[in-house]
C-alpha atoms as a PDB file:
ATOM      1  CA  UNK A   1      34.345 -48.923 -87.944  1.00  0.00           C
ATOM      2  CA  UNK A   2      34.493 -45.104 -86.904  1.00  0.00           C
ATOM      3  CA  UNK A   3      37.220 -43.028 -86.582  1.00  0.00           C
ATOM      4  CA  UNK A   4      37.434 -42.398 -82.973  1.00  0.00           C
ATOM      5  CA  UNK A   5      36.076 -46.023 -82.108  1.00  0.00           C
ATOM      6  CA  UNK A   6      39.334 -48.161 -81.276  1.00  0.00           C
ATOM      7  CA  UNK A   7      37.625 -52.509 -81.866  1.00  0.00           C
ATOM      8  CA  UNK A   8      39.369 -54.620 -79.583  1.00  0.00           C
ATOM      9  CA  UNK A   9      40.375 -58.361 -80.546  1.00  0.00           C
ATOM     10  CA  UNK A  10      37.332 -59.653 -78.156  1.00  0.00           C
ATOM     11  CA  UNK A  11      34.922 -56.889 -80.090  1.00  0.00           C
ATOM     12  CA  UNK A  12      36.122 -58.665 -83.106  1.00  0.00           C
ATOM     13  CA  UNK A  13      34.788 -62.263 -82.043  1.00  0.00           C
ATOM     14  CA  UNK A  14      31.769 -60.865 -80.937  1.00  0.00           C
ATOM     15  CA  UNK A  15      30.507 -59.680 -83.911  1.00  0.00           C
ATOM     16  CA  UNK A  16      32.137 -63.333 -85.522  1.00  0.00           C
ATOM     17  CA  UNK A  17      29.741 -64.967 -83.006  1.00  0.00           C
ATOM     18  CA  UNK A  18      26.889 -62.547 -83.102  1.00  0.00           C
ATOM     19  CA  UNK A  19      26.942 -63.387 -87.541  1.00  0.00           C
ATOM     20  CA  UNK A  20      27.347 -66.916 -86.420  1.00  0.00           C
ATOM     21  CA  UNK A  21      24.143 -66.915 -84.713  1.00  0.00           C
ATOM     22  CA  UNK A  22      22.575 -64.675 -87.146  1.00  0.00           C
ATOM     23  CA  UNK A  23      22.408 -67.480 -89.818  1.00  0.00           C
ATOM     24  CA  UNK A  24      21.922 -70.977 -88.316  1.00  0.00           C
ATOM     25  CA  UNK A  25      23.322 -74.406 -90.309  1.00  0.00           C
ATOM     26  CA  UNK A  26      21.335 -77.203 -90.744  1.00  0.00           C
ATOM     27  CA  UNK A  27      22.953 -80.624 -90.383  1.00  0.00           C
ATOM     28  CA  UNK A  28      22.031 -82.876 -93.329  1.00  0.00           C
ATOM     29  CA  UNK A  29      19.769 -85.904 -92.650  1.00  0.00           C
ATOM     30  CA  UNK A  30      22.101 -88.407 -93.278  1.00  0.00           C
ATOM     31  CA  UNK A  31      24.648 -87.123 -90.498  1.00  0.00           C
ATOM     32  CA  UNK A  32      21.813 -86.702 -87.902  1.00  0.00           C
ATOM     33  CA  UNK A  33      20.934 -90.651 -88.940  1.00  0.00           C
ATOM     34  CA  UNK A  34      24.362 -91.547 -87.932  1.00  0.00           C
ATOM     35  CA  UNK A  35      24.595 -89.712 -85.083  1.00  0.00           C
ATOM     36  CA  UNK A  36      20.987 -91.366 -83.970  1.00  0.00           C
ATOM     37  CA  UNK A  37      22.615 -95.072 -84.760  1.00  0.00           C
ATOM     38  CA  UNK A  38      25.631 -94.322 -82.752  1.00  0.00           C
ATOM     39  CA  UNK A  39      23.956 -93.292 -79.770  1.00  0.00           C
ATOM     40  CA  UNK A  40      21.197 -96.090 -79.958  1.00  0.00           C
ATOM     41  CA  UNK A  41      23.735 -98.505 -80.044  1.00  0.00           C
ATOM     42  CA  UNK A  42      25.847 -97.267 -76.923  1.00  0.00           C
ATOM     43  CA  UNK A  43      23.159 -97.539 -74.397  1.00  0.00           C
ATOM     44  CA  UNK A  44      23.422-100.217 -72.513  1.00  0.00           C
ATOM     45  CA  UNK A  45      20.709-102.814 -73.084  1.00  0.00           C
ATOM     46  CA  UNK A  46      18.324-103.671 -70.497  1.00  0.00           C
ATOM     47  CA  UNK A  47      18.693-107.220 -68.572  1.00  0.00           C
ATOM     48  CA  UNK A  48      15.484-109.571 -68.934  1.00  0.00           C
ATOM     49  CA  UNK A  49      13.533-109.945 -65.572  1.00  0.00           C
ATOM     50  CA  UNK A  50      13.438-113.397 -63.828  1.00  0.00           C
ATOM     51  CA  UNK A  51      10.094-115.382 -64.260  1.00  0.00           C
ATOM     52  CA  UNK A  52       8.218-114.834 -60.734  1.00  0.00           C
ATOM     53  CA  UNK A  53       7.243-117.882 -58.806  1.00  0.00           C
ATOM     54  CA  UNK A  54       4.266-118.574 -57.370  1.00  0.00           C
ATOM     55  CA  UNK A  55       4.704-117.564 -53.353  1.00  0.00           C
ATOM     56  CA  UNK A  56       4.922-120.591 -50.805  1.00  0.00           C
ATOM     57  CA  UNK A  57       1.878-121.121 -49.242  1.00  0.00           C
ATOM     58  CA  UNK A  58       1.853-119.862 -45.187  1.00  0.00           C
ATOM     59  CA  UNK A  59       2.383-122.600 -42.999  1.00  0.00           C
ATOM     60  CA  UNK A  60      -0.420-123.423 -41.293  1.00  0.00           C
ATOM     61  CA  UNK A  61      -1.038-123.391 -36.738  1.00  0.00           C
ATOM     62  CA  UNK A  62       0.321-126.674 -36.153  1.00  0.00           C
ATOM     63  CA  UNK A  63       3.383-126.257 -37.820  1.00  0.00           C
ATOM     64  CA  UNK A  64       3.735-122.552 -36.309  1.00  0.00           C
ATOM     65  CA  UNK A  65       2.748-124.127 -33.247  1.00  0.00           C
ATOM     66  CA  UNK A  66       5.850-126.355 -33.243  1.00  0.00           C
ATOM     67  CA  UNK A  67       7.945-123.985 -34.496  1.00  0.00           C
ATOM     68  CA  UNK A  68       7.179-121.690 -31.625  1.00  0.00           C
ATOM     69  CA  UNK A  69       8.295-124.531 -29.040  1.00  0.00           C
ATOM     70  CA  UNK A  70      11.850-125.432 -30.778  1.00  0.00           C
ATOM     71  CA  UNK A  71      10.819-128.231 -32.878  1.00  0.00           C
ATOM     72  CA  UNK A  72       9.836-131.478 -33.578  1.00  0.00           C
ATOM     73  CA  UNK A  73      11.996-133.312 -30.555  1.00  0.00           C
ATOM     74  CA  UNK A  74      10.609-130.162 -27.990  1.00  0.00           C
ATOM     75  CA  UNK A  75       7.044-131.050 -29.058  1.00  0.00           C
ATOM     76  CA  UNK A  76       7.442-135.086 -28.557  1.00  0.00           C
ATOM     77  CA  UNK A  77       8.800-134.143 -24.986  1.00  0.00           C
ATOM     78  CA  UNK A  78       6.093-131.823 -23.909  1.00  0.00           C
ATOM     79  CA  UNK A  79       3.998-134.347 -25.036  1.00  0.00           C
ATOM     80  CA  UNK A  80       5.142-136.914 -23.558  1.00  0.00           C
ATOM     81  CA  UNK A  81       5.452-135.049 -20.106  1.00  0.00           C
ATOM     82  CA  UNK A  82       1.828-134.103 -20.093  1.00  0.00           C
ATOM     83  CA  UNK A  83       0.748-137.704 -20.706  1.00  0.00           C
ATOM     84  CA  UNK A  84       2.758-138.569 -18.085  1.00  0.00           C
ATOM     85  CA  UNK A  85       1.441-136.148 -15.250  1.00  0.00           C
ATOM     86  CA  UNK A  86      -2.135-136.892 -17.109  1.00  0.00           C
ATOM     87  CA  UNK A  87      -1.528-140.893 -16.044  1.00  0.00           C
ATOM     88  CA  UNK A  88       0.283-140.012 -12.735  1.00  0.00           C
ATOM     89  CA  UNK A  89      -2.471-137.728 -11.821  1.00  0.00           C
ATOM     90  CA  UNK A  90      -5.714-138.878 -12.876  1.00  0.00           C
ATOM     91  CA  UNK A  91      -5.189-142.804 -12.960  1.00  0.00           C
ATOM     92  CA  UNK A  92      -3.233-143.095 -10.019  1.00  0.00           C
ATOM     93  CA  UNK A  93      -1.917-146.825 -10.560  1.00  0.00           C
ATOM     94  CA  UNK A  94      -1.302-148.931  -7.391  1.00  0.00           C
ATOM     95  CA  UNK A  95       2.648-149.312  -7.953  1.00  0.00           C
ATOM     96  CA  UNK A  96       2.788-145.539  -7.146  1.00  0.00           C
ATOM     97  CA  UNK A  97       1.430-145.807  -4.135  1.00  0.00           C
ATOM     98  CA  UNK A  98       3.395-149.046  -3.156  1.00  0.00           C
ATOM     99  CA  UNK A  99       6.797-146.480  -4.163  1.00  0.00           C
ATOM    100  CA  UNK A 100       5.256-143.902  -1.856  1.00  0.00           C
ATOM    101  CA  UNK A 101       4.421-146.172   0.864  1.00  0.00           C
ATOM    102  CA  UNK A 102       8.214-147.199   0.866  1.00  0.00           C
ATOM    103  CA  UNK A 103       9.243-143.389   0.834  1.00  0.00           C
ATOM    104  CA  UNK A 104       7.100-142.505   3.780  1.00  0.00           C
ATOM    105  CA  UNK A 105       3.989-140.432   1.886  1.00  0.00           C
ATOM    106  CA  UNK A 106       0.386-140.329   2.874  1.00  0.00           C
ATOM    107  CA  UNK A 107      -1.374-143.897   2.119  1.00  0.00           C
ATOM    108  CA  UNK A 108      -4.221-144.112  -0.889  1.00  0.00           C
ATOM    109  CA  UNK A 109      -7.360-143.756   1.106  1.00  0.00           C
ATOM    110  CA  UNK A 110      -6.079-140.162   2.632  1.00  0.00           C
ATOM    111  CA  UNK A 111      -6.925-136.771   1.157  1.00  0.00           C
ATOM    112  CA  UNK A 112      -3.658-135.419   0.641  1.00  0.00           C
ATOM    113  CA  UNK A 113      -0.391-136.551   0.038  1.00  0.00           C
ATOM    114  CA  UNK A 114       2.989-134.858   1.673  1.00  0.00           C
ATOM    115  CA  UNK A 115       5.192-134.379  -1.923  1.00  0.00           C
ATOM    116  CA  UNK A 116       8.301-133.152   0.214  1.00  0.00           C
ATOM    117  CA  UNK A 117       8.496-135.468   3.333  1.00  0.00           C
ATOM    118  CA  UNK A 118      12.370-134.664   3.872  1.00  0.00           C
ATOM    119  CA  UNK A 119      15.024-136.983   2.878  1.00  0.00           C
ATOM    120  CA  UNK A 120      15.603-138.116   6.482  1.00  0.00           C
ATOM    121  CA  UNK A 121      14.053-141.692   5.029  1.00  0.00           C
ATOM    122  CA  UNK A 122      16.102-141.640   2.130  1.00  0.00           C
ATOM    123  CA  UNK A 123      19.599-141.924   4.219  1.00  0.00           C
ATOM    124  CA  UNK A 124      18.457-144.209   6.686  1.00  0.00           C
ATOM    125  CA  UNK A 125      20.610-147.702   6.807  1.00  0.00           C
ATOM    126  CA  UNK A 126      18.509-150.613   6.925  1.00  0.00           C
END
């Protein structure tokens, strides 16, 4: 230290910290090794995985089919209904034609039937 040169307290730890660096300790082995087994058993171990199952197999049309009309009881109605208009329209059995002959409609051997007559016939007293 010089004669004119007035150190500080802070110049003081400087030049503490600067021989600090100057000359670096090594940790012994065994420390480091305990260190190393501390850390290793802190972290958190990982969870196993769930076994994977095999993926469901995509339904197939008919069964999207029904599902796109609402069901089981939706596709037994539609069903039925088209049966129905498929015997009503193609078959034409003779009872049907009796009932329409009572309500006022077109006879069997004509070309075309009148499917609204009016209800005048229907509030007729007999």
């Amino acid at each position: 230290m010089g004669k004119g040169i007035k150190m500080t307290q802070s110049d003081d730890l400087e030049h503490l910290f600067a021989a600090a660096r100057a000359t670096p300790v090594a940790a012994p082995d065994a420390f480091l090794a305990r260190v190393l087994d501390d850390a290793l058993r802190e972290q958190p171990v990982p969870a196993k995985a769930p076994p994977r199952r095999a993926a469901a197999p995509s339904p197939g049309l008919w069964t999207r089919l029904v599902a796109a009309v609402g069901g089981a009881a939706a596709m037994a109605g539609i069903s039925s209904a088209a049966m129905a208009g498929l015997v009503l329209g193609y078959v034409q059995p003779d009872p049907l034609f009796s009932l329409a002959g009572d309500y006022g409609l077109a006879t069997p051997s004509s070309d075309s039937f009148d499917l609204l007559p009016g209800y005048d016939s229907l509030l007729a007293e007999e």
